[in-house]
PDB file of N, CA and C in Angstrom:
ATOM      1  N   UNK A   1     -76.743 320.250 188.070  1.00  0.00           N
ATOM      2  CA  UNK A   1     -76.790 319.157 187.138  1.00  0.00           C
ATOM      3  C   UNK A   1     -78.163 319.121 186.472  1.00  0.00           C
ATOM      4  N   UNK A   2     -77.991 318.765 185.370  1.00  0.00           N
ATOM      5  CA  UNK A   2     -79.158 318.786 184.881  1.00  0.00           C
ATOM      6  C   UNK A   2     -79.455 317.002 184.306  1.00  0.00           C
ATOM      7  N   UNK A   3     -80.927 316.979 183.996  1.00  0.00           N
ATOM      8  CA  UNK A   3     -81.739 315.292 184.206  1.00  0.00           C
ATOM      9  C   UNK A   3     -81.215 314.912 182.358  1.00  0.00           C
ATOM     10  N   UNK A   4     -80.569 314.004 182.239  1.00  0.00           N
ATOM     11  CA  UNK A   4     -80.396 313.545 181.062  1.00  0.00           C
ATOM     12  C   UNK A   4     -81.118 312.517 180.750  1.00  0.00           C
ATOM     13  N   UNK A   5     -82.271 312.448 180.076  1.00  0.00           N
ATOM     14  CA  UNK A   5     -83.310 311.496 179.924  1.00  0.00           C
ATOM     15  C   UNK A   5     -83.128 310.746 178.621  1.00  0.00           C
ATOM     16  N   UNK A   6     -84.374 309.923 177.950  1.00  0.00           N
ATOM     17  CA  UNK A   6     -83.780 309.125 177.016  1.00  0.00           C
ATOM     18  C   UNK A   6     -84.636 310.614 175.932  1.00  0.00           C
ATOM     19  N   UNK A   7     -85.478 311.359 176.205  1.00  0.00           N
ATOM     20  CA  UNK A   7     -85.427 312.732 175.453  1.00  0.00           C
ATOM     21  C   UNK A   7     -84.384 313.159 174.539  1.00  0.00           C
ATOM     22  N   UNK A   8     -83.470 313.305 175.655  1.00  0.00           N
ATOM     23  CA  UNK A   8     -82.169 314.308 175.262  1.00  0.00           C
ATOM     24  C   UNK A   8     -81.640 313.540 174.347  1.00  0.00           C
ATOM     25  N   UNK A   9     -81.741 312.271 174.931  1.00  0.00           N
ATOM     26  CA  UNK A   9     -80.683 311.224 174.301  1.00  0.00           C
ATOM     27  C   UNK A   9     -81.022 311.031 172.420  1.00  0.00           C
ATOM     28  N   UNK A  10     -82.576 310.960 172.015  1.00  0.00           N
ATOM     29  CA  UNK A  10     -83.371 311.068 170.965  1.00  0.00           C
ATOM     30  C   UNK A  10     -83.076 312.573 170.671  1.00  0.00           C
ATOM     31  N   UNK A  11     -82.851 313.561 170.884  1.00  0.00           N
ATOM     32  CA  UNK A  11     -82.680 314.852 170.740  1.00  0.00           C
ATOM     33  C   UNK A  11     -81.116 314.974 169.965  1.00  0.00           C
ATOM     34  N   UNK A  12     -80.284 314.191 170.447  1.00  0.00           N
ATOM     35  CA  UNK A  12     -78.758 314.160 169.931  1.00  0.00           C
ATOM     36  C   UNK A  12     -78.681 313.470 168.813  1.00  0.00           C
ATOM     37  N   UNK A  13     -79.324 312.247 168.263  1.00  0.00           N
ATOM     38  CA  UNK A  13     -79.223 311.274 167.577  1.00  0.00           C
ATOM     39  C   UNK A  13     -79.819 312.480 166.408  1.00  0.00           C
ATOM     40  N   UNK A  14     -81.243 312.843 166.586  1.00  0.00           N
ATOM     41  CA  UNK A  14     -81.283 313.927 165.573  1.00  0.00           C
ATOM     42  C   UNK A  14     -80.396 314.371 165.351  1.00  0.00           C
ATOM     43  N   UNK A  15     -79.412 315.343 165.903  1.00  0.00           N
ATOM     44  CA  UNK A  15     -78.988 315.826 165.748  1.00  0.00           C
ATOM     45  C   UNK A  15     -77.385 315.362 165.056  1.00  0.00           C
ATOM     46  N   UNK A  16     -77.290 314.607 165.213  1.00  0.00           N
ATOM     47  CA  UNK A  16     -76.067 313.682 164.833  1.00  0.00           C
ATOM     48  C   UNK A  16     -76.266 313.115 163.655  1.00  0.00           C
ATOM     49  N   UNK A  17     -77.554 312.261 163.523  1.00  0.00           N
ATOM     50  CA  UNK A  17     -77.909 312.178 161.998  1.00  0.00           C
ATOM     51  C   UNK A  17     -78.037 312.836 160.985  1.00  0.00           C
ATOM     52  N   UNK A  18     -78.962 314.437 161.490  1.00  0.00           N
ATOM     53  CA  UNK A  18     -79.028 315.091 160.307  1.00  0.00           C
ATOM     54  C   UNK A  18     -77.235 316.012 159.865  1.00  0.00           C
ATOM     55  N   UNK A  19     -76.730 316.006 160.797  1.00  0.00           N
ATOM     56  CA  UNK A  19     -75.253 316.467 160.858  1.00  0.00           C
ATOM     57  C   UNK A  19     -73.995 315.365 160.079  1.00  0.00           C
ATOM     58  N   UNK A  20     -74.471 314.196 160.274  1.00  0.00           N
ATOM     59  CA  UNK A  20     -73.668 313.029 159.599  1.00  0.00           C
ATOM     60  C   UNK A  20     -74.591 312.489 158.527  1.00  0.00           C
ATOM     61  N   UNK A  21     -75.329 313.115 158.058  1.00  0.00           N
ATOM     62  CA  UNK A  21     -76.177 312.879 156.550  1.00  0.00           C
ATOM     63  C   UNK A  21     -76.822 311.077 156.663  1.00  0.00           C
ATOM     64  N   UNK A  22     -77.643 311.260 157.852  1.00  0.00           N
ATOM     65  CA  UNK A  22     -77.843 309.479 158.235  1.00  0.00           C
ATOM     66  C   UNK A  22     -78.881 309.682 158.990  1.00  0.00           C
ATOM     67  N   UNK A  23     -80.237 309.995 157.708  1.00  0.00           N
ATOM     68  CA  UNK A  23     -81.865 310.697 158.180  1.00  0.00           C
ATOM     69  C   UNK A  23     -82.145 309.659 158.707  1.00  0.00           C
ATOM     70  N   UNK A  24     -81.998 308.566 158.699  1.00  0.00           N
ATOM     71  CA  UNK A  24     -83.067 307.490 159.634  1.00  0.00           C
ATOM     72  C   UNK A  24     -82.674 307.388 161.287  1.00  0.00           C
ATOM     73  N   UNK A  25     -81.726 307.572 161.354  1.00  0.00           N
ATOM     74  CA  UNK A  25     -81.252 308.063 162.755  1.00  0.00           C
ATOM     75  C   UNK A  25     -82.273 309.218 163.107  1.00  0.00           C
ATOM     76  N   UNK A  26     -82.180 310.357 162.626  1.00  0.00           N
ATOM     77  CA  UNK A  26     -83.084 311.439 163.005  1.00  0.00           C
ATOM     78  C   UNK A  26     -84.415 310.966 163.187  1.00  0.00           C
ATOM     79  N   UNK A  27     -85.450 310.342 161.966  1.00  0.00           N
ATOM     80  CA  UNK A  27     -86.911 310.020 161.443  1.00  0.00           C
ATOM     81  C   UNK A  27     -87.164 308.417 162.757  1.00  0.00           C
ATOM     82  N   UNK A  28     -86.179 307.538 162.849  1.00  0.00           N
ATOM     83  CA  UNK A  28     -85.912 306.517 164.163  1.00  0.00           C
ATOM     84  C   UNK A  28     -86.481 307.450 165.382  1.00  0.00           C
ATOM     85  N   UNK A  29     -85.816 308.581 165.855  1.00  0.00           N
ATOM     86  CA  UNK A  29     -85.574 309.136 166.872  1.00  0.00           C
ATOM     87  C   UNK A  29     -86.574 310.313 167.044  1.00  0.00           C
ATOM     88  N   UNK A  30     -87.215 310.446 166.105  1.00  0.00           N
ATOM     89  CA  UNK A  30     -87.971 311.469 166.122  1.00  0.00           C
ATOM     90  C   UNK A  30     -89.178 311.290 167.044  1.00  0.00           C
ATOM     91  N   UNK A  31     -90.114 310.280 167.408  1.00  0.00           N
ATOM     92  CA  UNK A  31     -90.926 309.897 168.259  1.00  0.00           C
ATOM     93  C   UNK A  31     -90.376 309.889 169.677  1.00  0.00           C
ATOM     94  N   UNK A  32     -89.109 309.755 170.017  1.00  0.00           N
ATOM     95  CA  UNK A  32     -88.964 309.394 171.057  1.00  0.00           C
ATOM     96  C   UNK A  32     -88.474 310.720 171.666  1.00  0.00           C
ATOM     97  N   UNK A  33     -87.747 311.653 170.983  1.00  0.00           N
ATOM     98  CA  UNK A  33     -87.639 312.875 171.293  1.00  0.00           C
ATOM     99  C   UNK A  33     -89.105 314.266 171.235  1.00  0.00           C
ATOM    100  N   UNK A  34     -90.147 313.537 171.631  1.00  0.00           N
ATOM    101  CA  UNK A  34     -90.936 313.835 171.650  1.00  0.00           C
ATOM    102  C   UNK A  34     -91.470 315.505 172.309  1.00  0.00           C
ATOM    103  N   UNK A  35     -90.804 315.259 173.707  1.00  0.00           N
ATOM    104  CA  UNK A  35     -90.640 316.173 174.877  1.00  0.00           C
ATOM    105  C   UNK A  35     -89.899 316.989 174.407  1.00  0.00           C
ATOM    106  N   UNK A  36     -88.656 316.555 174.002  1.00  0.00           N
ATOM    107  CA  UNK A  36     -87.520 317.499 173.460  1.00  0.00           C
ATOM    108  C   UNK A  36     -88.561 318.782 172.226  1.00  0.00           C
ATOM    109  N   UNK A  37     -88.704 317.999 171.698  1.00  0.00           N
ATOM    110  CA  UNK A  37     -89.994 319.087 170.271  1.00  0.00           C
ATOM    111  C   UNK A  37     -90.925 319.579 170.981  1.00  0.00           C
ATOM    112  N   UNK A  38     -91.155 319.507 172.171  1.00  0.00           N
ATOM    113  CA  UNK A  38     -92.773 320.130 172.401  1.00  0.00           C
ATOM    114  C   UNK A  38     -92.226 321.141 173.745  1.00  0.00           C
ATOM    115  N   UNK A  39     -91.331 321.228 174.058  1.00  0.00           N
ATOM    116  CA  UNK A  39     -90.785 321.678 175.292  1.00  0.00           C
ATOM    117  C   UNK A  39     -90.746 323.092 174.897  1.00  0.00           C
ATOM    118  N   UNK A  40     -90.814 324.181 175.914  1.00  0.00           N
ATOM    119  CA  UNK A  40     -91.178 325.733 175.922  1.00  0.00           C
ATOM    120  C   UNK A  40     -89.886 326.119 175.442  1.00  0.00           C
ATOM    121  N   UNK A  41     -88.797 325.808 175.697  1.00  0.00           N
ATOM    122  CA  UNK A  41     -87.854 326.270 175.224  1.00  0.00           C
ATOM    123  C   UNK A  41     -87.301 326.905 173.383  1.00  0.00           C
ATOM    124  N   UNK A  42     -88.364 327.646 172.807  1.00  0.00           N
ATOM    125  CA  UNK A  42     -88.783 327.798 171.721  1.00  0.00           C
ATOM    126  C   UNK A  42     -86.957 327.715 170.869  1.00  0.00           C
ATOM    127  N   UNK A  43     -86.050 328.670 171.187  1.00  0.00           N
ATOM    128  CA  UNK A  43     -84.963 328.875 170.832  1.00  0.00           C
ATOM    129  C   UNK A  43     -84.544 326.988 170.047  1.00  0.00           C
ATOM    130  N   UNK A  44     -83.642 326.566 171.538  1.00  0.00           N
ATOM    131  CA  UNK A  44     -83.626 325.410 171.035  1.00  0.00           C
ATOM    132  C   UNK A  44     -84.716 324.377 170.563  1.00  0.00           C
ATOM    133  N   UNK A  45     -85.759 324.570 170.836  1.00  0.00           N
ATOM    134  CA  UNK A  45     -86.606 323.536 169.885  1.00  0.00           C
ATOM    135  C   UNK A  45     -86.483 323.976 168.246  1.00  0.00           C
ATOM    136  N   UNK A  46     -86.631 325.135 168.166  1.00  0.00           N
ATOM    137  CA  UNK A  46     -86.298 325.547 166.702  1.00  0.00           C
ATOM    138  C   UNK A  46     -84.841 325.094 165.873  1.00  0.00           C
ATOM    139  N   UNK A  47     -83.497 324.948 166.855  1.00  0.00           N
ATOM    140  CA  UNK A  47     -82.381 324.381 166.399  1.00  0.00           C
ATOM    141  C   UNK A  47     -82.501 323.175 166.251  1.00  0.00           C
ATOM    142  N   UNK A  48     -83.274 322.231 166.979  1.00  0.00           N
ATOM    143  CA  UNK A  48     -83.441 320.885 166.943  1.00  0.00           C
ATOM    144  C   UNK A  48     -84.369 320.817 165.628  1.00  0.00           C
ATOM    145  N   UNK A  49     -85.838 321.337 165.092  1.00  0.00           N
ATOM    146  CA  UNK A  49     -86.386 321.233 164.437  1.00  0.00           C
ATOM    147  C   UNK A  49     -85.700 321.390 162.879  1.00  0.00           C
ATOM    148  N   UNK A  50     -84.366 322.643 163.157  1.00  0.00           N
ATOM    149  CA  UNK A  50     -83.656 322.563 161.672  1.00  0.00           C
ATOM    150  C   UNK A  50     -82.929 321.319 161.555  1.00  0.00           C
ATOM    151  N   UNK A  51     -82.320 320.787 162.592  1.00  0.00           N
ATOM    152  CA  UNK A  51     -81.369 319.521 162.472  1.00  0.00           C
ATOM    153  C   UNK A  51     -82.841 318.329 161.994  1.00  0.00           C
ATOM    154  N   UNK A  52     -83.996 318.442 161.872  1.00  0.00           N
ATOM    155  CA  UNK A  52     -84.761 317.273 161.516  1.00  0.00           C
ATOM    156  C   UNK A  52     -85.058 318.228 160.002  1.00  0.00           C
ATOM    157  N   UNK A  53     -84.737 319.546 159.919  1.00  0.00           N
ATOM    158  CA  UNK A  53     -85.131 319.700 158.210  1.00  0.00           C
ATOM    159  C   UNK A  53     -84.111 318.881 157.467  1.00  0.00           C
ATOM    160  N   UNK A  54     -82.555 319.339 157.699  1.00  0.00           N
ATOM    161  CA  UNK A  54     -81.201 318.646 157.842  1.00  0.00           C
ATOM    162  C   UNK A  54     -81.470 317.114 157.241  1.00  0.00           C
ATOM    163  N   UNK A  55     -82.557 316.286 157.779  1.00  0.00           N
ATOM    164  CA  UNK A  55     -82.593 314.843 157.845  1.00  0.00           C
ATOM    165  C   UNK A  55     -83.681 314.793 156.807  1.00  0.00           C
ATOM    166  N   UNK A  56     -84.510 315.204 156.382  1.00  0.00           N
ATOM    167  CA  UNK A  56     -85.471 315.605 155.204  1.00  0.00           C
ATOM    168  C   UNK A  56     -84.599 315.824 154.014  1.00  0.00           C
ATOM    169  N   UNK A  57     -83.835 316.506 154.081  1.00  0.00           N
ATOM    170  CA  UNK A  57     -83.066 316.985 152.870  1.00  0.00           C
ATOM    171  C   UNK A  57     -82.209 316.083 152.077  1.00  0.00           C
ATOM    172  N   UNK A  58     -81.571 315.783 153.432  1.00  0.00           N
ATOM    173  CA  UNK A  58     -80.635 314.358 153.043  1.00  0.00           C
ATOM    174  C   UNK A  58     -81.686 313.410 152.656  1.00  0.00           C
ATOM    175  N   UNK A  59     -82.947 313.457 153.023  1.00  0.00           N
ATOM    176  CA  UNK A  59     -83.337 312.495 152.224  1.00  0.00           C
ATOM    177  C   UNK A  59     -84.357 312.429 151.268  1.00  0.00           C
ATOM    178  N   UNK A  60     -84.187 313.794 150.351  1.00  0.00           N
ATOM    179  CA  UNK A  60     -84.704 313.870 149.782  1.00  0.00           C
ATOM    180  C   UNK A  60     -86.194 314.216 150.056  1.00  0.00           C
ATOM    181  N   UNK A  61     -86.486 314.985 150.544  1.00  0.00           N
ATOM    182  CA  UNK A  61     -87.965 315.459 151.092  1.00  0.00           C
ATOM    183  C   UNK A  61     -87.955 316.538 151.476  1.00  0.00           C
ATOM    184  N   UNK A  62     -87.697 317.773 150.151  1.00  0.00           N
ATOM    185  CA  UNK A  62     -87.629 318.907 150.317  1.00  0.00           C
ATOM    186  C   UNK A  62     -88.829 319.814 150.763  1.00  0.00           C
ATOM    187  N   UNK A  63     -89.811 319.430 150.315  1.00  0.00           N
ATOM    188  CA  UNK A  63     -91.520 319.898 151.218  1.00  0.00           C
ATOM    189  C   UNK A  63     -91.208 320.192 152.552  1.00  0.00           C
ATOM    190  N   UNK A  64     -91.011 319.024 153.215  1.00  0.00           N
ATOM    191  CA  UNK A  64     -91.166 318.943 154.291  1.00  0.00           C
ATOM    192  C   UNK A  64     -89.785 319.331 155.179  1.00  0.00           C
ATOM    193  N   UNK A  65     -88.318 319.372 154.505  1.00  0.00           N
ATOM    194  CA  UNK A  65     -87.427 320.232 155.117  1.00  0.00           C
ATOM    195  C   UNK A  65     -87.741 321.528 154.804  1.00  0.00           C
ATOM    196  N   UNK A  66     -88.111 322.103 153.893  1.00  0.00           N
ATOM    197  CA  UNK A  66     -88.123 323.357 153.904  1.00  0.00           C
ATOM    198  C   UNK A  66     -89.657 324.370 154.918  1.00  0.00           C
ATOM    199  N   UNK A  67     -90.385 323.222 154.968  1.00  0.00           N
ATOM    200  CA  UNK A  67     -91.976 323.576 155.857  1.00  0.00           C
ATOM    201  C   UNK A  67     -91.217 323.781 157.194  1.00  0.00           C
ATOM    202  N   UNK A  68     -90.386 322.549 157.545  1.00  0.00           N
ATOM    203  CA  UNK A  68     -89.836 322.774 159.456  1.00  0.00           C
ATOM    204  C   UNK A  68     -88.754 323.759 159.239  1.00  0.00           C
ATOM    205  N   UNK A  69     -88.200 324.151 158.143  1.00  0.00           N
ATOM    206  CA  UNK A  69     -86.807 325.664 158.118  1.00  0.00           C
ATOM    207  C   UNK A  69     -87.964 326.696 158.564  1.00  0.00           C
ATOM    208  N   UNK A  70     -89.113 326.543 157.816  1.00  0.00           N
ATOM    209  CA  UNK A  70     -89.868 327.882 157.572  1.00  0.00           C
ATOM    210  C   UNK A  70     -90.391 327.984 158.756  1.00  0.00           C
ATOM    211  N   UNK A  71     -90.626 327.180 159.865  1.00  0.00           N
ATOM    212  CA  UNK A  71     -91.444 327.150 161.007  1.00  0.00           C
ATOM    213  C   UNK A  71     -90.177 327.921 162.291  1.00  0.00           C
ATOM    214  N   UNK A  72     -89.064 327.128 162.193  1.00  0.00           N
ATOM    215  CA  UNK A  72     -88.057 327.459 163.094  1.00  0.00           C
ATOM    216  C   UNK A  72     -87.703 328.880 162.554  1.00  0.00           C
ATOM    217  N   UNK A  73     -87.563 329.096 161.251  1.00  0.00           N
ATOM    218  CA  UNK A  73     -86.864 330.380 160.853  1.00  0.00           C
ATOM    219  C   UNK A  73     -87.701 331.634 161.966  1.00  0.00           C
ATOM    220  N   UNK A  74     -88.961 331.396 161.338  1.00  0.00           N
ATOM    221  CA  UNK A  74     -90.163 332.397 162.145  1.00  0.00           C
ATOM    222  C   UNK A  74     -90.056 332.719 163.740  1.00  0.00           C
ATOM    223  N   UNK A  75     -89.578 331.919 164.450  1.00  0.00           N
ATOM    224  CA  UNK A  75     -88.836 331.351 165.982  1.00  0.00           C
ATOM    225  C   UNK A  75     -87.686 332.498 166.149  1.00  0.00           C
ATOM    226  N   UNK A  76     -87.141 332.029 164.882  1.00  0.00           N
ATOM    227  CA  UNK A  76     -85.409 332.674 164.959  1.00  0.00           C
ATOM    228  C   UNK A  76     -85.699 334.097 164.793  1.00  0.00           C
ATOM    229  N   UNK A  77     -86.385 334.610 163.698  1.00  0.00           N
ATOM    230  CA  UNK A  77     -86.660 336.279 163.622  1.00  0.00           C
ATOM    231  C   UNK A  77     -87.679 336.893 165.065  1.00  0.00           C
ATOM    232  N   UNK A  78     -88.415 336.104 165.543  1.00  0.00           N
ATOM    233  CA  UNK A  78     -88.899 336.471 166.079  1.00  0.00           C
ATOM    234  C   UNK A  78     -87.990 336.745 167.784  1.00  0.00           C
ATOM    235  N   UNK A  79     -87.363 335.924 167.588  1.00  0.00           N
ATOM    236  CA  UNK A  79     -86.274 336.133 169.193  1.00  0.00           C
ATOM    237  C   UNK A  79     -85.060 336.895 168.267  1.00  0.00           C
ATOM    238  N   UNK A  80     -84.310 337.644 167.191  1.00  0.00           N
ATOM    239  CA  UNK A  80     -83.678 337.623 166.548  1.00  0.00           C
ATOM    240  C   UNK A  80     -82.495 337.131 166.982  1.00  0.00           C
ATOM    241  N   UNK A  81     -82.344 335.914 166.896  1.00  0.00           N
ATOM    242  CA  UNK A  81     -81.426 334.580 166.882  1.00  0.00           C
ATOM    243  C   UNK A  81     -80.742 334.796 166.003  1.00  0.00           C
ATOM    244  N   UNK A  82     -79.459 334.958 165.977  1.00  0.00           N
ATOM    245  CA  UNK A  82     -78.519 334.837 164.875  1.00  0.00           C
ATOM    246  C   UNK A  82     -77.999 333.081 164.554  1.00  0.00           C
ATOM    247  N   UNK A  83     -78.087 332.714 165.873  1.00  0.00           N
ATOM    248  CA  UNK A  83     -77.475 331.282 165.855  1.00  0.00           C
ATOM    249  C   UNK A  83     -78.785 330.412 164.774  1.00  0.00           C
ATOM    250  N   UNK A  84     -79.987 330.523 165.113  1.00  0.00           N
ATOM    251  CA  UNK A  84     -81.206 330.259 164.021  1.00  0.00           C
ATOM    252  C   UNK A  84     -81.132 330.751 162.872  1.00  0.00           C
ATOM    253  N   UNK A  85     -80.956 331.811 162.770  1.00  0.00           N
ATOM    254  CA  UNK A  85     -81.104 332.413 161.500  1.00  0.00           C
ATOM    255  C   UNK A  85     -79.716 331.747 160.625  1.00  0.00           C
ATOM    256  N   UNK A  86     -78.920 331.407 161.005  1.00  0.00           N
ATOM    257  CA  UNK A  86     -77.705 331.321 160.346  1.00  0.00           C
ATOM    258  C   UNK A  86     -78.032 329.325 159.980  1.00  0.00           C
ATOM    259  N   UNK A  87     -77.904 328.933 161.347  1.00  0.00           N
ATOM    260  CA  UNK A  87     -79.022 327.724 160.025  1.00  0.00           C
ATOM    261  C   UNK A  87     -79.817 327.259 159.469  1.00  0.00           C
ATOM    262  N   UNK A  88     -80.835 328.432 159.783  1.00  0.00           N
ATOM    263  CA  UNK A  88     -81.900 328.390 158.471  1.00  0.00           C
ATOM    264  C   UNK A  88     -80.852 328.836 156.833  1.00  0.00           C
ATOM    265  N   UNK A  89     -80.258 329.590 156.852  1.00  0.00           N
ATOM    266  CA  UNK A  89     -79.235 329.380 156.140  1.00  0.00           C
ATOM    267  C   UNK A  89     -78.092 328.774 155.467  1.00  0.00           C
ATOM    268  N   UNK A  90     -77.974 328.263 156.437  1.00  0.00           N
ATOM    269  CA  UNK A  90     -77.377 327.188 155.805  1.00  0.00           C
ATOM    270  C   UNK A  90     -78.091 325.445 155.398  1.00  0.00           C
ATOM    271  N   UNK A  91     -79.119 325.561 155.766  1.00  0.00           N
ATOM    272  CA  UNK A  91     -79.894 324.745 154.961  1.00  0.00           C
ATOM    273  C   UNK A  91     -80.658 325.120 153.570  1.00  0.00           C
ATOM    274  N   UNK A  92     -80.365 326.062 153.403  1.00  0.00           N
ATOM    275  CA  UNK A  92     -80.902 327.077 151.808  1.00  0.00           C
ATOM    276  C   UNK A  92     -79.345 326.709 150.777  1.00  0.00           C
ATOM    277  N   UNK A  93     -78.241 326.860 152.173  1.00  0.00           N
ATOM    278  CA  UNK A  93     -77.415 326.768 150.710  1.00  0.00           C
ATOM    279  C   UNK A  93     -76.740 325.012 150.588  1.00  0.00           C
ATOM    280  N   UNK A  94     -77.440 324.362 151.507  1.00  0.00           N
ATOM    281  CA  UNK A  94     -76.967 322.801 151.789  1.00  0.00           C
ATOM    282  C   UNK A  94     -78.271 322.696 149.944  1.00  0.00           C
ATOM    283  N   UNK A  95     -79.212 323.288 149.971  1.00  0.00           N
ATOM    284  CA  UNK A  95     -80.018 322.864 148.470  1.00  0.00           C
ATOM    285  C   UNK A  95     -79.805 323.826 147.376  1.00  0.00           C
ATOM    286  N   UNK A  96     -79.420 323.641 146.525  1.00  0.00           N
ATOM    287  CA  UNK A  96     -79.349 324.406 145.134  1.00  0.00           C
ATOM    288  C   UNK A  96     -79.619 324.051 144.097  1.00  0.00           C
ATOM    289  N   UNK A  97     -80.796 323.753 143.935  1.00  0.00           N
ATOM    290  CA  UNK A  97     -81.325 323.366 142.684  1.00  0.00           C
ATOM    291  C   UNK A  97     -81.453 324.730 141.630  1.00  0.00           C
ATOM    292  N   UNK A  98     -81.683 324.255 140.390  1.00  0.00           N
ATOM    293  CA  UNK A  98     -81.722 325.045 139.450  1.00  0.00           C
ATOM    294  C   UNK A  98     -82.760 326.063 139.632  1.00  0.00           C
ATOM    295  N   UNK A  99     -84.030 324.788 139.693  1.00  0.00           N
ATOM    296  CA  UNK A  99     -85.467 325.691 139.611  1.00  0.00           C
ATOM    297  C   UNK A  99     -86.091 325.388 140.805  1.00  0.00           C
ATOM    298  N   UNK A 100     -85.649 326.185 141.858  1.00  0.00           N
ATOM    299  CA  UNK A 100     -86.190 325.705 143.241  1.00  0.00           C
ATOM    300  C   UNK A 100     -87.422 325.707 143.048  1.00  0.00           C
ATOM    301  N   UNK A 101     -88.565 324.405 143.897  1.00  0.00           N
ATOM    302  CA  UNK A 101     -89.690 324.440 144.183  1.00  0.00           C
ATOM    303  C   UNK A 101     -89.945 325.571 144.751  1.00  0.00           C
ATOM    304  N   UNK A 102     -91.922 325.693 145.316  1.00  0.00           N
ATOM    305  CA  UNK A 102     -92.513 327.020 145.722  1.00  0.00           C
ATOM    306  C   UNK A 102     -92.115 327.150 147.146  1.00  0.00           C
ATOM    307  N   UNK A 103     -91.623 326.379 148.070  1.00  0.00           N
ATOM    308  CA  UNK A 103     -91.917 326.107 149.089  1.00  0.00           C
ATOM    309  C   UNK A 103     -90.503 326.493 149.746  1.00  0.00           C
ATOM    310  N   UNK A 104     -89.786 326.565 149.062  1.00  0.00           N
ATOM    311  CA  UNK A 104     -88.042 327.010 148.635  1.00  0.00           C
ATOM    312  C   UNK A 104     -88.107 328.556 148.410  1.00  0.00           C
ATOM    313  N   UNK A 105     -89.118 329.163 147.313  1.00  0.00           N
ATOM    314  CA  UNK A 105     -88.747 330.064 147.295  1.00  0.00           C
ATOM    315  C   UNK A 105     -89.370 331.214 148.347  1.00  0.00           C
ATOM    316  N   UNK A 106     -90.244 330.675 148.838  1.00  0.00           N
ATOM    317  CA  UNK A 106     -90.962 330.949 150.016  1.00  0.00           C
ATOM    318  C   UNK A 106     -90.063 331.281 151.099  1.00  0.00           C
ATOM    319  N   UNK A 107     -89.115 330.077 150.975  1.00  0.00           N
ATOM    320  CA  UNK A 107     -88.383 330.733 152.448  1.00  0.00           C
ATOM    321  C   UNK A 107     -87.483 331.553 152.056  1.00  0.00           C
ATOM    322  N   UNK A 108     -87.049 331.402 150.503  1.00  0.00           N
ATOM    323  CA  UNK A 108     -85.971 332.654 150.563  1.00  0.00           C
ATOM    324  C   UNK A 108     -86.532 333.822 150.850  1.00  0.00           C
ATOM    325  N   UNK A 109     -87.507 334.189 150.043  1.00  0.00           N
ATOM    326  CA  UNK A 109     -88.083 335.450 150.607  1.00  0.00           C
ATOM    327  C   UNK A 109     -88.268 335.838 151.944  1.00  0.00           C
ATOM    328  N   UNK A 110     -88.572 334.502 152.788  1.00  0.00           N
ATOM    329  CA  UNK A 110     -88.732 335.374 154.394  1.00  0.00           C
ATOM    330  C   UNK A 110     -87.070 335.296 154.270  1.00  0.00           C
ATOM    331  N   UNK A 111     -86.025 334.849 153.877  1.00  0.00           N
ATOM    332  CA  UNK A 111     -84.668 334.882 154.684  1.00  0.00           C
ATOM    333  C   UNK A 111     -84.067 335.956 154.373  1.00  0.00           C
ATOM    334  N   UNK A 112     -84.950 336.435 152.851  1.00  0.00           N
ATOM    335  CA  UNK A 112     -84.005 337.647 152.283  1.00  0.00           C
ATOM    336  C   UNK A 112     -83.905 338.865 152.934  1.00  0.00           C
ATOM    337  N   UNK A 113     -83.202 339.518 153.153  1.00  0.00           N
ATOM    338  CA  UNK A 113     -83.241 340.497 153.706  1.00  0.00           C
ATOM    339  C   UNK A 113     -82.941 340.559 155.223  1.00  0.00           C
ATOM    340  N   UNK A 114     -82.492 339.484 155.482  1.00  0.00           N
ATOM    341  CA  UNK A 114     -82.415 339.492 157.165  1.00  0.00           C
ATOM    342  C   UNK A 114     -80.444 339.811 157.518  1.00  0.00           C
ATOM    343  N   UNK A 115     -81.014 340.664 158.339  1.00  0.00           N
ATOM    344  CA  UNK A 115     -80.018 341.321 159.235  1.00  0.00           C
ATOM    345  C   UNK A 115     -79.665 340.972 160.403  1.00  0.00           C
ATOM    346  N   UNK A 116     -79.149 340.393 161.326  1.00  0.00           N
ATOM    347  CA  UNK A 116     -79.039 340.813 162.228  1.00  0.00           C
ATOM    348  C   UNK A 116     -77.782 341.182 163.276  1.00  0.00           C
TER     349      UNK A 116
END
């Protein structure tokens, strides 16, 4: 069995918010899932960190979703994570703007080309 703390519990709500397009749930929960973000477990901290880009996006705060894609992505190539890599991806195509900002095209370039 494993310890279900109020961590985990702040860890889901992210995750539920940025998944049900309802960022203040995530940005609420984000302090309290504190442990959850800082914990060695690089893999899933990086899935959790896209579900808080997820909650950026939805709300309009593409800087800063696309800064935590670009941080987790780096996570994901570096363990080559398909399960990471695939939603760093799909947070590229959750935005489609015309004239993507720099910070956008930044990550396409690290995403382009990835195989795995």
């Amino acid at each position: 069995m494993f310890n279900f703390n109020s961590s985990k519990v702040a860890a889901c709500r992210i995750s539920c918010g940025a998944r049900l397009g309802i960022p203040e749930w995530a940005f609420d929960s984000q302090e309290a899932a504190g442990s959850a973000l800082a914990s060695g477990h690089e893999k899933q901290r990086s899935l959790l960190v896209l579900d808080l880009a997820f909650a950026h996006l939805a709300a309009g705060r593409i800087d800063g979703a696309f800064a935590l894609g670009t941080r987790a992505l780096e996570v994901g190539l570096r363990y080559r994570s398909g399960r990471i890599i695939e939603r760093a991806r799909a947070l590229r195509r959750a935005h489609a703007p015309t004239n993507p900002a720099k910070v956008v095209r930044d990550f396409d370039e690290r995403l382009h080309g990835v195989y795995l």
